[in-house]
Protein backbone atom coordinates (compact mmCIF):
# COMPACT_ATOMS: atom_id res chain seq x y z
CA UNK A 1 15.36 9.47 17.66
CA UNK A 2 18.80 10.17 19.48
CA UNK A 3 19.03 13.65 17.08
CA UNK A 4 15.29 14.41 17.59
CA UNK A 5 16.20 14.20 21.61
CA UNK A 6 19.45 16.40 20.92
CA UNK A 7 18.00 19.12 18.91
CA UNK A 8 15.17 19.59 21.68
CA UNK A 9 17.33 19.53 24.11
CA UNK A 10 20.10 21.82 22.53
CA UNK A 11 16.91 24.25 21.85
CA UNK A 12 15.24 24.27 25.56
CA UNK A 13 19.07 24.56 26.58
CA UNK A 14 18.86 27.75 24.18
CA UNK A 15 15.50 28.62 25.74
CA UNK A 16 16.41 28.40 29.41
CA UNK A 17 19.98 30.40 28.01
CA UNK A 18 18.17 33.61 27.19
CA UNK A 19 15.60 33.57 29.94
CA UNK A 20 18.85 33.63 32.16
CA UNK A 21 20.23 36.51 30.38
CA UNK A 22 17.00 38.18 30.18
CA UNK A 23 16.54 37.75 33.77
CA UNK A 24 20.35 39.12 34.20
CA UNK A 25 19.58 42.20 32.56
CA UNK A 26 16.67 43.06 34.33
CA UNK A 27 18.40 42.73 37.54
CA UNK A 28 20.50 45.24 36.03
CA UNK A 29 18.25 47.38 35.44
CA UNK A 30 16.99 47.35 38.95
CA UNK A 31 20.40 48.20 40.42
CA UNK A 32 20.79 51.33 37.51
CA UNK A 33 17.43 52.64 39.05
CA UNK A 34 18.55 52.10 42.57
CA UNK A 35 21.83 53.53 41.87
CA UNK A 36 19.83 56.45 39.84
CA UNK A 37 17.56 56.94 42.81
CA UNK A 38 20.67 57.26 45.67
CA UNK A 39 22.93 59.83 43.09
CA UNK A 40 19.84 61.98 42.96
CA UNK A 41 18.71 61.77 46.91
CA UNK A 42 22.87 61.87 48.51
CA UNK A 43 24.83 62.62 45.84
CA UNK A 44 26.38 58.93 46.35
CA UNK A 45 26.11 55.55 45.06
CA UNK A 46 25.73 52.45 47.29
CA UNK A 47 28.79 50.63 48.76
CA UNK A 48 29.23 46.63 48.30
CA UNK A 49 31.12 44.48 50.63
CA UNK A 50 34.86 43.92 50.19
CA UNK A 51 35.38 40.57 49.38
CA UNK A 52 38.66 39.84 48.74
CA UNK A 53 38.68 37.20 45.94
CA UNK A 54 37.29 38.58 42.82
CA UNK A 55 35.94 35.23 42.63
CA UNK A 56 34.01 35.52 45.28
CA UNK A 57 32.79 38.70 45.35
CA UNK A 58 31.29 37.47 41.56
CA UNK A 59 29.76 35.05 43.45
CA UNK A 60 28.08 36.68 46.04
CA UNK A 61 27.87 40.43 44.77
CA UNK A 62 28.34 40.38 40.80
CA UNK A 63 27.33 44.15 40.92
CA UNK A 64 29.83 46.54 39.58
CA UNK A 65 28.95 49.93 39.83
CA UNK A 66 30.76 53.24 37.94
CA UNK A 67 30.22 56.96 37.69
CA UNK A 68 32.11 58.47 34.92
CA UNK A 69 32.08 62.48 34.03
CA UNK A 70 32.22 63.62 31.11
CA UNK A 71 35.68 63.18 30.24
CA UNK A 72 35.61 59.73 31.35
CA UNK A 73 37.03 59.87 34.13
CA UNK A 74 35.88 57.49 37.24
CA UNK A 75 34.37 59.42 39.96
CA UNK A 76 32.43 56.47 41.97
CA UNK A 77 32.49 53.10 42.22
CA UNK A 78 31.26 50.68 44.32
CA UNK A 79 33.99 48.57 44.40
CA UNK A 80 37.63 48.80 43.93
CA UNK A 81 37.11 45.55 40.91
CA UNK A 82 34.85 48.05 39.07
CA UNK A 83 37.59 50.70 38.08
CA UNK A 84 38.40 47.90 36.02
CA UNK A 85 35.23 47.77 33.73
CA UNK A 86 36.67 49.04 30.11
CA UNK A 87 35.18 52.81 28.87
CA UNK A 88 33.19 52.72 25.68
CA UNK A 89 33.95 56.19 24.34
CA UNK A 90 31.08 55.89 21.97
CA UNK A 91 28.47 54.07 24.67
CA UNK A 92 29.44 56.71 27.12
CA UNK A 93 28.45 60.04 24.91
CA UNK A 94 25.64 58.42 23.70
CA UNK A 95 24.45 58.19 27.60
CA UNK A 96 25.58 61.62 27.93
CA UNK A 97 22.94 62.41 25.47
CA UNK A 98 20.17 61.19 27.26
CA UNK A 99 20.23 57.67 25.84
CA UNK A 100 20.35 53.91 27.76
CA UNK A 101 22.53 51.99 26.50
CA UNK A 102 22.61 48.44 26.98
CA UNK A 103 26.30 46.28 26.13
CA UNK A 104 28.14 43.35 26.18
CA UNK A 105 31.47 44.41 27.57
CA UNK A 106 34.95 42.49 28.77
CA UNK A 107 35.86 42.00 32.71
CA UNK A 108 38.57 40.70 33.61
CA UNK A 109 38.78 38.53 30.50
CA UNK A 110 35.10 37.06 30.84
CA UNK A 111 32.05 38.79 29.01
CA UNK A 112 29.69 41.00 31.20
CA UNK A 113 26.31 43.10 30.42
CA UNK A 114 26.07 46.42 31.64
CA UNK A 115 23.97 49.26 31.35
CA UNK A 116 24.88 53.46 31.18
CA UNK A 117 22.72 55.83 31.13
CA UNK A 118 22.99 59.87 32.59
CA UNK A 119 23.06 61.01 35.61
CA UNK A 120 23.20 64.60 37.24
CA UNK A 121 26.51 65.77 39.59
CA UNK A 122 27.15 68.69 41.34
CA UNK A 123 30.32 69.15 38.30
CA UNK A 124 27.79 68.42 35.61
CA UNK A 125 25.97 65.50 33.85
CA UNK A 126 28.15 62.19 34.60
CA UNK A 127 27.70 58.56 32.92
CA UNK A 128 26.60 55.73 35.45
CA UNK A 129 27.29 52.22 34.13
CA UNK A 130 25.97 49.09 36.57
CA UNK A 131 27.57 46.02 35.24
CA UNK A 132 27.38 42.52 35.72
CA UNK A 133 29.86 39.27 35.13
CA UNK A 134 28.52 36.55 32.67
CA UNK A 135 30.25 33.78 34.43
CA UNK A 136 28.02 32.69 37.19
CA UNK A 137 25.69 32.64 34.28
CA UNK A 138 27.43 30.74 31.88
CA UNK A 139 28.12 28.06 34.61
CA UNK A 140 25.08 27.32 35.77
CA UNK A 141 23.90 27.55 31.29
CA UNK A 142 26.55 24.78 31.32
CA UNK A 143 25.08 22.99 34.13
CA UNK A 144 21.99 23.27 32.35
CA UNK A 145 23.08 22.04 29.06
CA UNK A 146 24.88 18.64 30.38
CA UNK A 147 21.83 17.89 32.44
CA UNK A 148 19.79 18.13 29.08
CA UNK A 149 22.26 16.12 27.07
CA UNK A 150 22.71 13.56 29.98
CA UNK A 151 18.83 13.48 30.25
CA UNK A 152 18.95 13.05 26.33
CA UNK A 153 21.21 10.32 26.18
CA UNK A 154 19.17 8.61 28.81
CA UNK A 155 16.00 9.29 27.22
CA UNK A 156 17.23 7.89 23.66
CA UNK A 157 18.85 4.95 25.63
CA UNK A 158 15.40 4.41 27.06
CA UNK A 159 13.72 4.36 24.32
CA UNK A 160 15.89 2.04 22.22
CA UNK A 161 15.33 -0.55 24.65
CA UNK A 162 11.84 0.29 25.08
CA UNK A 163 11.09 0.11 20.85
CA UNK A 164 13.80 -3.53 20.95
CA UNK A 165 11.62 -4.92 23.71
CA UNK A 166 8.38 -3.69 22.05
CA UNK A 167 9.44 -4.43 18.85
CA UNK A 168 10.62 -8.23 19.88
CA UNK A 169 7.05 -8.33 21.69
CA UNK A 170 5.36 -7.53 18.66
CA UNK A 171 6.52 -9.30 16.25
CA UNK A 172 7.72 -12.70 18.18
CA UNK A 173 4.82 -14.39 16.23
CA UNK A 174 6.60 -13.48 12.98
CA UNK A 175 9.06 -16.27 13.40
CA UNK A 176 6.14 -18.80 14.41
CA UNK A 177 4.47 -17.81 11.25
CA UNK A 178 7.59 -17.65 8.61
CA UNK A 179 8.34 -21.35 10.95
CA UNK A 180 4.51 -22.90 9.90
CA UNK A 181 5.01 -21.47 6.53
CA UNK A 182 8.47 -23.04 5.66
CA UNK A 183 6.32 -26.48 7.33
CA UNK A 184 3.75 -26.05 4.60
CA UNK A 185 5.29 -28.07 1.34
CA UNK A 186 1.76 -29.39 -0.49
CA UNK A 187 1.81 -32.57 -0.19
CA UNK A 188 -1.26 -32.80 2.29
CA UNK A 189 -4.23 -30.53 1.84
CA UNK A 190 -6.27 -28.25 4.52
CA UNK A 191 -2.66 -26.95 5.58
CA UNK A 192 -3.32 -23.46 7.02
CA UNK A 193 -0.59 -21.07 9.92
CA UNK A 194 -2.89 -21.37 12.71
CA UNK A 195 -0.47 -18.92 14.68
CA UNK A 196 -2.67 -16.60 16.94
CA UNK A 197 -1.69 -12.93 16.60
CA UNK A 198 -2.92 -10.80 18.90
CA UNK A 199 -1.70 -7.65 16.38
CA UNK A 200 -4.22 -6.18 14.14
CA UNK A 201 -1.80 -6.40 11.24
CA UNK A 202 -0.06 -9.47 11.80
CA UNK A 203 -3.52 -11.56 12.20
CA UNK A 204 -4.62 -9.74 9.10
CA UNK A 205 -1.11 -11.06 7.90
CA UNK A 206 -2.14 -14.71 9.07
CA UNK A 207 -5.51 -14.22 6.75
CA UNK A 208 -3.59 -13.04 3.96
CA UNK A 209 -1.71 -16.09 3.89
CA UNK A 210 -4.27 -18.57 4.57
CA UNK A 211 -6.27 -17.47 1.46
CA UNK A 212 -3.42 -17.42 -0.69
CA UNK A 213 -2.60 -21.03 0.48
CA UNK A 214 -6.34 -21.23 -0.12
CA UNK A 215 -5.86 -20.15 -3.27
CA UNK A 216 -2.64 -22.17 -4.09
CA UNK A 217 -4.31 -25.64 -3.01
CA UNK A 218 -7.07 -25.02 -5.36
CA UNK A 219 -4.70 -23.96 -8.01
CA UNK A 220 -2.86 -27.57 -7.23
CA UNK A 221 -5.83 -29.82 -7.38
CA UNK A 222 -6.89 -27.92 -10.91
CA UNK A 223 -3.59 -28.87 -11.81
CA UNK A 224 -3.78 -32.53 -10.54
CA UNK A 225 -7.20 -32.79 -12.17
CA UNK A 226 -6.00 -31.56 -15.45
CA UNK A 227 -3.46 -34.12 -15.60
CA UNK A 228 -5.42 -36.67 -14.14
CA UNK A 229 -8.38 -36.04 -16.89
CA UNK A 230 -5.74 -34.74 -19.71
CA UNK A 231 -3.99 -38.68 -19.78
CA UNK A 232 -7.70 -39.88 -19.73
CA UNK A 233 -9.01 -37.64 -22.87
CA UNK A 234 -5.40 -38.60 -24.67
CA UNK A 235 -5.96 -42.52 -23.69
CA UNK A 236 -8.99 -42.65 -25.20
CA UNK A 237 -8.40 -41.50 -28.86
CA UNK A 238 -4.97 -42.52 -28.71
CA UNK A 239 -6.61 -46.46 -28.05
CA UNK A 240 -9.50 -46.41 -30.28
CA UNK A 241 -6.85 -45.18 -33.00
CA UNK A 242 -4.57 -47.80 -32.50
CA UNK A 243 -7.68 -50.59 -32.37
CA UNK A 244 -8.93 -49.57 -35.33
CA UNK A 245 -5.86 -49.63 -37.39
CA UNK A 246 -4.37 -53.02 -35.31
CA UNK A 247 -7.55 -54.38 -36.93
CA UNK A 248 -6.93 -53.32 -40.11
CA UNK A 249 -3.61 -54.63 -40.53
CA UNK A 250 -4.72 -58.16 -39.50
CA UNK A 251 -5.84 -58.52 -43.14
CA UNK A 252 -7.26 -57.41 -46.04
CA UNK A 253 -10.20 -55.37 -46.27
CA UNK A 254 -12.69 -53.97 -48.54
CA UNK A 255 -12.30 -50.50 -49.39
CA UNK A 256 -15.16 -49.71 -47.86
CA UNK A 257 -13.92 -51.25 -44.31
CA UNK A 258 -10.44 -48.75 -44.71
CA UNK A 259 -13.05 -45.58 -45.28
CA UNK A 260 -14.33 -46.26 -41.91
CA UNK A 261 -11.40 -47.25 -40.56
CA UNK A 262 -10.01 -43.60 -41.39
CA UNK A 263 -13.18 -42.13 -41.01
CA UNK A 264 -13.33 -43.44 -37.18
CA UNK A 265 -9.84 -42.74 -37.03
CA UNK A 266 -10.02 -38.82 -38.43
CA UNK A 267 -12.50 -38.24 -35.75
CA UNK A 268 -10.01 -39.17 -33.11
CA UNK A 269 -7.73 -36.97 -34.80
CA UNK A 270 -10.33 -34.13 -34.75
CA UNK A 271 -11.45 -34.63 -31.20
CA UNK A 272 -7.17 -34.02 -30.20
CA UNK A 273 -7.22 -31.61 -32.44
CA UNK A 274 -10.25 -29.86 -30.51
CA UNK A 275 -8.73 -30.59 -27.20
CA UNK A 276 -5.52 -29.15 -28.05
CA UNK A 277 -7.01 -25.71 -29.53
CA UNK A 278 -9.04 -25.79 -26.27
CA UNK A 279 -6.19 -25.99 -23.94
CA UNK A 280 -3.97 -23.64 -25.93
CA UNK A 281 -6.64 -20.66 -26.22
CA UNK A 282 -8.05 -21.43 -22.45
CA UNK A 283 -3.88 -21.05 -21.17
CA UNK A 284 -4.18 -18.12 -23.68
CA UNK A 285 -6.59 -16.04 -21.71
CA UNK A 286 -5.94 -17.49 -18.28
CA UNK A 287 -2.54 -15.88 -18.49
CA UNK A 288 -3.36 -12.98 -20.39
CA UNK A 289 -1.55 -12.74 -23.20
CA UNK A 290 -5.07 -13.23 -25.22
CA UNK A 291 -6.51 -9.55 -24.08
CA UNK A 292 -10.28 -8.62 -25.36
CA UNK A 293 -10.05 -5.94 -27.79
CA UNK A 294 -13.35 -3.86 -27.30
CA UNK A 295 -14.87 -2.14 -30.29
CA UNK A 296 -18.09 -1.09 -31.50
CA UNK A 297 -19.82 -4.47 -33.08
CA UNK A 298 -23.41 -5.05 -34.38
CA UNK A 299 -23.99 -8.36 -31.89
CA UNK A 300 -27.10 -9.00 -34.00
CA UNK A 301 -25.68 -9.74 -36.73
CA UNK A 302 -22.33 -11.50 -35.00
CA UNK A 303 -25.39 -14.30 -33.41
CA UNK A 304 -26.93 -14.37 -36.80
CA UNK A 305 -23.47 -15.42 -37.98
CA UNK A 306 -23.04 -17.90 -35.53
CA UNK A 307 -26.17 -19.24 -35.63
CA UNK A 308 -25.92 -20.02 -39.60
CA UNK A 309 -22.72 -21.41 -39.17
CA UNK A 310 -24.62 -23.99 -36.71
CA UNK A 311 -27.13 -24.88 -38.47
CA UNK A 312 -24.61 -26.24 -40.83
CA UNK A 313 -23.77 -28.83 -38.44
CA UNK A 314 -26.97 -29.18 -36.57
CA UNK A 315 -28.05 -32.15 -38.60
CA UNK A 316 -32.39 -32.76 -37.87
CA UNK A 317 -32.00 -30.13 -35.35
CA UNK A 318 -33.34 -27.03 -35.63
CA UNK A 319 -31.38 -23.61 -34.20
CA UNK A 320 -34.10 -20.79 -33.90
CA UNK A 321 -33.23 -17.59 -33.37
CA UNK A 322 -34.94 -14.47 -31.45
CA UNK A 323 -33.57 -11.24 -31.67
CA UNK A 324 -34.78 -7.34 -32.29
CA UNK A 325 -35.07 -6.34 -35.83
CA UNK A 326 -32.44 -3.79 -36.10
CA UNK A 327 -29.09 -3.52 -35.09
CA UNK A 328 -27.66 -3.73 -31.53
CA UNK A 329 -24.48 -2.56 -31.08
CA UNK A 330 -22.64 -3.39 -28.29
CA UNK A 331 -18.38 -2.62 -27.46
CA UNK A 332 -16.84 -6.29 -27.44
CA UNK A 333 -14.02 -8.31 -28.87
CA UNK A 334 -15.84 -9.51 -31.69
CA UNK A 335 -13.70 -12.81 -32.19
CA UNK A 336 -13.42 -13.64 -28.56
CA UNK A 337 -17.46 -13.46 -28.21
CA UNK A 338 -17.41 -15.08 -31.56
CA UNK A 339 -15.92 -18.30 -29.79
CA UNK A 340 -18.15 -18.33 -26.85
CA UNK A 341 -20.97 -18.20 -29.04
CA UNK A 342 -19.64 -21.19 -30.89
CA UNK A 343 -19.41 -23.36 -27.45
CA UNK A 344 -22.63 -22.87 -26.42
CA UNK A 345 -23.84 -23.33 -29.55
CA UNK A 346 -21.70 -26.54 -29.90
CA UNK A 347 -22.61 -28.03 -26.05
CA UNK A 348 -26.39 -27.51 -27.45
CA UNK A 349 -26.08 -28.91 -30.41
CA UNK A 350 -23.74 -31.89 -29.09
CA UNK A 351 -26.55 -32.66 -26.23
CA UNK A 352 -29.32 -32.21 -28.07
CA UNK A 353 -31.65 -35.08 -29.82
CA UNK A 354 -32.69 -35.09 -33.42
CA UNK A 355 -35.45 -33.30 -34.26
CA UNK A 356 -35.73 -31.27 -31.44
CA UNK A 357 -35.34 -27.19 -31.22
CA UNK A 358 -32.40 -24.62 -29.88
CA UNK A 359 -33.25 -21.91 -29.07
CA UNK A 360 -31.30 -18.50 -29.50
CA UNK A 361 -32.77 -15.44 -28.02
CA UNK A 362 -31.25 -12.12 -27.80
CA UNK A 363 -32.58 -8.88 -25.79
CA UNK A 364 -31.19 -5.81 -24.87
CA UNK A 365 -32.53 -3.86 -21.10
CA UNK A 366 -30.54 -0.51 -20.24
CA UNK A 367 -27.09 -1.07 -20.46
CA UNK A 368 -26.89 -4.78 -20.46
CA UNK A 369 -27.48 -7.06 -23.20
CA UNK A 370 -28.42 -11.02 -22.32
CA UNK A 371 -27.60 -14.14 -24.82
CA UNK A 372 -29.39 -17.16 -23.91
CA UNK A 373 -28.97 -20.30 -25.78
CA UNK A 374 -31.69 -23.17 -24.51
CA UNK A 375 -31.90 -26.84 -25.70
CA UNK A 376 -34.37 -29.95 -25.18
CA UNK A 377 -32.06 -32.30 -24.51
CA UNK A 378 -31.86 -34.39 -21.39
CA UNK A 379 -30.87 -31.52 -19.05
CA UNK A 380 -29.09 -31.58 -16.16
CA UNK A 381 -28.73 -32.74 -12.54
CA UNK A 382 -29.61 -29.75 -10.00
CA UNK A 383 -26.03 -30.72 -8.36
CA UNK A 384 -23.72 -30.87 -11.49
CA UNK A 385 -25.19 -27.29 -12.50
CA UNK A 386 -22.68 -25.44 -10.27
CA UNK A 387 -19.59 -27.01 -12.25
CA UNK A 388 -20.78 -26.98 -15.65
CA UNK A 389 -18.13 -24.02 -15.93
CA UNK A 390 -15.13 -25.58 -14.17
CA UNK A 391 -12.39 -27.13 -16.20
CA UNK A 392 -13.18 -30.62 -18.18
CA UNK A 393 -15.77 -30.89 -16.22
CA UNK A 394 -18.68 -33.64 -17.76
CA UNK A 395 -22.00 -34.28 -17.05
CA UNK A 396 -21.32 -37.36 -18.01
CA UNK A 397 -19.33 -40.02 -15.82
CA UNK A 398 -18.77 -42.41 -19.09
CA UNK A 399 -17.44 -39.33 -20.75
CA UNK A 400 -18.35 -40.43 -24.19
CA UNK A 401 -16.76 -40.27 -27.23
CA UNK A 402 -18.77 -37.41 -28.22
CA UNK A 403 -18.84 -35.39 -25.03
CA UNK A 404 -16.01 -32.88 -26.11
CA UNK A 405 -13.26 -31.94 -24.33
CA UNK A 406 -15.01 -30.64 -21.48
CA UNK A 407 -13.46 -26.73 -21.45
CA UNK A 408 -16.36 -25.10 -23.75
CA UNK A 409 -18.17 -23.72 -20.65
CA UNK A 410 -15.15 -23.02 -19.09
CA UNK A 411 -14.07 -20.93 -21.88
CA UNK A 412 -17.49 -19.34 -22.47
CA UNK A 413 -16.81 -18.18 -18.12
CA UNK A 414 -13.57 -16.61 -19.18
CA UNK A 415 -14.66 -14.56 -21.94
CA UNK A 416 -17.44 -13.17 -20.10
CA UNK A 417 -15.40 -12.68 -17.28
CA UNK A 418 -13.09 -10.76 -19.71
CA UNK A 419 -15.99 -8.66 -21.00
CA UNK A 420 -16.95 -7.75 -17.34
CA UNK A 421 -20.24 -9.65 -17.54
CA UNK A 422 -20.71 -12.99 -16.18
CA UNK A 423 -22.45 -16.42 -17.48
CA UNK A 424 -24.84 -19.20 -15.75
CA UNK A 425 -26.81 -22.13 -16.37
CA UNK A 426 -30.06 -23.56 -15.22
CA UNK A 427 -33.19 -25.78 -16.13
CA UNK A 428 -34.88 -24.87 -19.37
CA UNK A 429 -38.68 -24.66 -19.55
CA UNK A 430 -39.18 -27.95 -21.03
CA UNK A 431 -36.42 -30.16 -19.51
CA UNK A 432 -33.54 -29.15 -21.59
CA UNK A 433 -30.51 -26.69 -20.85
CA UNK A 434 -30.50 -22.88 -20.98
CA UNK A 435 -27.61 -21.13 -20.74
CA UNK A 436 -27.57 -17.39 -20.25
CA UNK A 437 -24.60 -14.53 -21.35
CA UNK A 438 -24.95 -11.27 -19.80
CA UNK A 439 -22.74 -8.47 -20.39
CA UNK A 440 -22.64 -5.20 -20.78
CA UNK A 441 -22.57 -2.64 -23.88
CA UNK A 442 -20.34 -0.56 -23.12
């Protein structure tokens, strides 16, 4: 700012500068035309005053008036001071010659402009130069200039306390918001800066903040409810395991009673198994390092694979499938659809009764394609359909030993998320559960 300040000041100083010399040299002119004028009418040029200081006769005249002939010699002059004005050989035959000239010349050791031109004598043409001193003009151009730097200095002084007071105005509410901030450690929920900014940017600051503090509280309680449900899930298998095989070491037992001892216990192992591959491959894509691949895939046939691979472990239930006859290609990861398409296959299969049909359909509108996998079972409650996607979440409160780890649905969210398309859940036409998967081919 200070610079910005100097430079226009040094360049209206520059400005005002040559205005004054402009004006200087048209007063000069003026007097050469007068002067001109009274040669041709008398023969004479005008008289000044005799001040005796040079200085003031600068002062209060600053008119120095010559007539040179042609050998340079001084004929007139208004003043005694002028004899003193320096001949310019050159400047003074190019005025004989018909030409004005216009120079900067020397007086008495200070700069002056003057101006020759011809005139006619009685002995011939002679060379009249009108001249004036520089110095009342460079005072009052120094006058000038110190007034612009002083007013400068002032203004840049000005406005550093101006932008300091503005600036502590401003942002004052800063250190009330970086103060409820630092207050803010987690331990009590609903915390939020309730600061009141009455800057655009600083209340859209104060919104920024609350939402990621929205943000981080709901990242806490996930965290809180994964370790709250994570020691449930690990109790459970954990105790029936040790039960089981407490009870088998109380005495002997039939080979048959040790098959179902292991039996009962493998599936305990299998369940931790599933709940581990869950966690690992939901942290996998929740942090990114599990990335979709796209690439042109036949999803017909990828259901069709899916589908045969439950039937294998439907039991008396019956998986129909409904899809077009030919191929439908689509640009997905093929493995991480793959493994969506085995959890909802799975949460069917697992909540469905004996004997009763899932259905798989599979259409294809525009540029979207829609999966939607429907059971019979018991269905579910119109309130717990809005977080059959969140994590572990179960429909049921006994969480049985057979209700899975409760991240399939969650998972299924993610990898549609992943695949820009998006996944929900609602009644089925006779009671059960349908789950749809839309996303997009291309």
């Amino acid at each position: 700012m200070a610079v910005a300040l100097l430079g226009i000041a040094v360049w209206a100083w520059l400005g005002v500068r040559n205005t004054m010399v402009a004006q200087l040299d048209q007063s000069v002119y003026s007097v050469f035309e007068l002067e001109r004028q009274s040669l041709a009418a008398t023969g004479l040029i005008t008289p000044a005053p005799d001040p005796s200081d040079p200085a003031q006769f600068v002062h209060q005249i600053n008119r120095l008036v010559v007539v040179r002939d042609a050998a340079g010699r001084v004929v007139q002059v208004n003043h005694p001071l002028a004899r003193e004005l320096p001949l310019d050989t050159a400047s003074a035959r190019r005025a004989l010659h018909g030409a004005r000239v216009a120079r900067t010349t020397a007086w008495r050791g200070r700069p002056a402009r003057a101006l020759l031109g011809r005139v006619p004598m009685q002995g011939g043409p002679a060379v009249l130069e009108v001249a004036a001193s520089l110095r009342p003009l460079q005072a009052a151009a120094r006058s000038v200039l110190l007034r612009m730097l002083l007013t400068a200095a002032l203004g840049t002084l000005a406005t550093f306390i101006g932008a300091y007071w503005l600036a502590s105005s401003a942002l004052a509410p800063v250190g009330q918001i970086a103060r409820q901030a630092a207050a803010i450690h987690g331990t009590r929920t609903g915390q939020r800066i309730t600061i009141h900014a009455g800057v655009a940017e600083l209340a859209g600051l104060v919104q920024v903040l609350n939402d990621m503090l929205g943000r981080l509280e709901r990242a806490s309680e996930w965290h809180r409810r994964i370790i709250r449900d994570l020691g449930h899930d690990l109790r459970t298998p954990v105790a029936t395991m040790r039960t089981g095989i407490e009870v088998a070491l109380r005495g002997l037992r039939t080979p048959e009673q040790y098959r179902r001892v292991l039996a009962d216990t493998m599936d305990e192992v299998d369940r931790l198994a599933l709940l581990g591959e869950g966690l690992s491959l939901l942290g996998a894509l929740e942090s990114g390092t599990l990335r979709p691949e796209p690439r042109p895939t036949d999803l017909r046939l990828l259901v069709e694979q899916a589908v045969t691979r439950a039937r294998t472990r439907a039991g008396e239930r019956r998986v129909e499938l409904r899809a077009p006859g030919g191929p439908l290609e689509a640009s997905v990861d093929p493995r991480l659809l793959g493994i969506a398409l085995e959890h909802l296959l799975d949460n069917a299969v697992r909540h469905t009764p004996g004997g009763t049909p899932i259905r798989v359909s599979l259409a294809a509108a525009d540029r979207r394609l829609g999966l939607t996998v429907e059971d019979d079972g018991p269905g579910v409650a119109a309130e717990a359909l809005p977080h059959l996607f969140d994590r572990f979440y179960r429909n049921d409160p006994a969480r049985g030993r057979h209700s899975g780890a409760g991240l399939g649905l969650t998972t299924v969210a993610i990898i549609a998320d992943l695949h820009h398309g998006r996944v929900s859940a609602g009644p089925g036409g006779r009671g059960g559960l349908r789950v749809t998967l839309d996303l997009p081919r291309a």
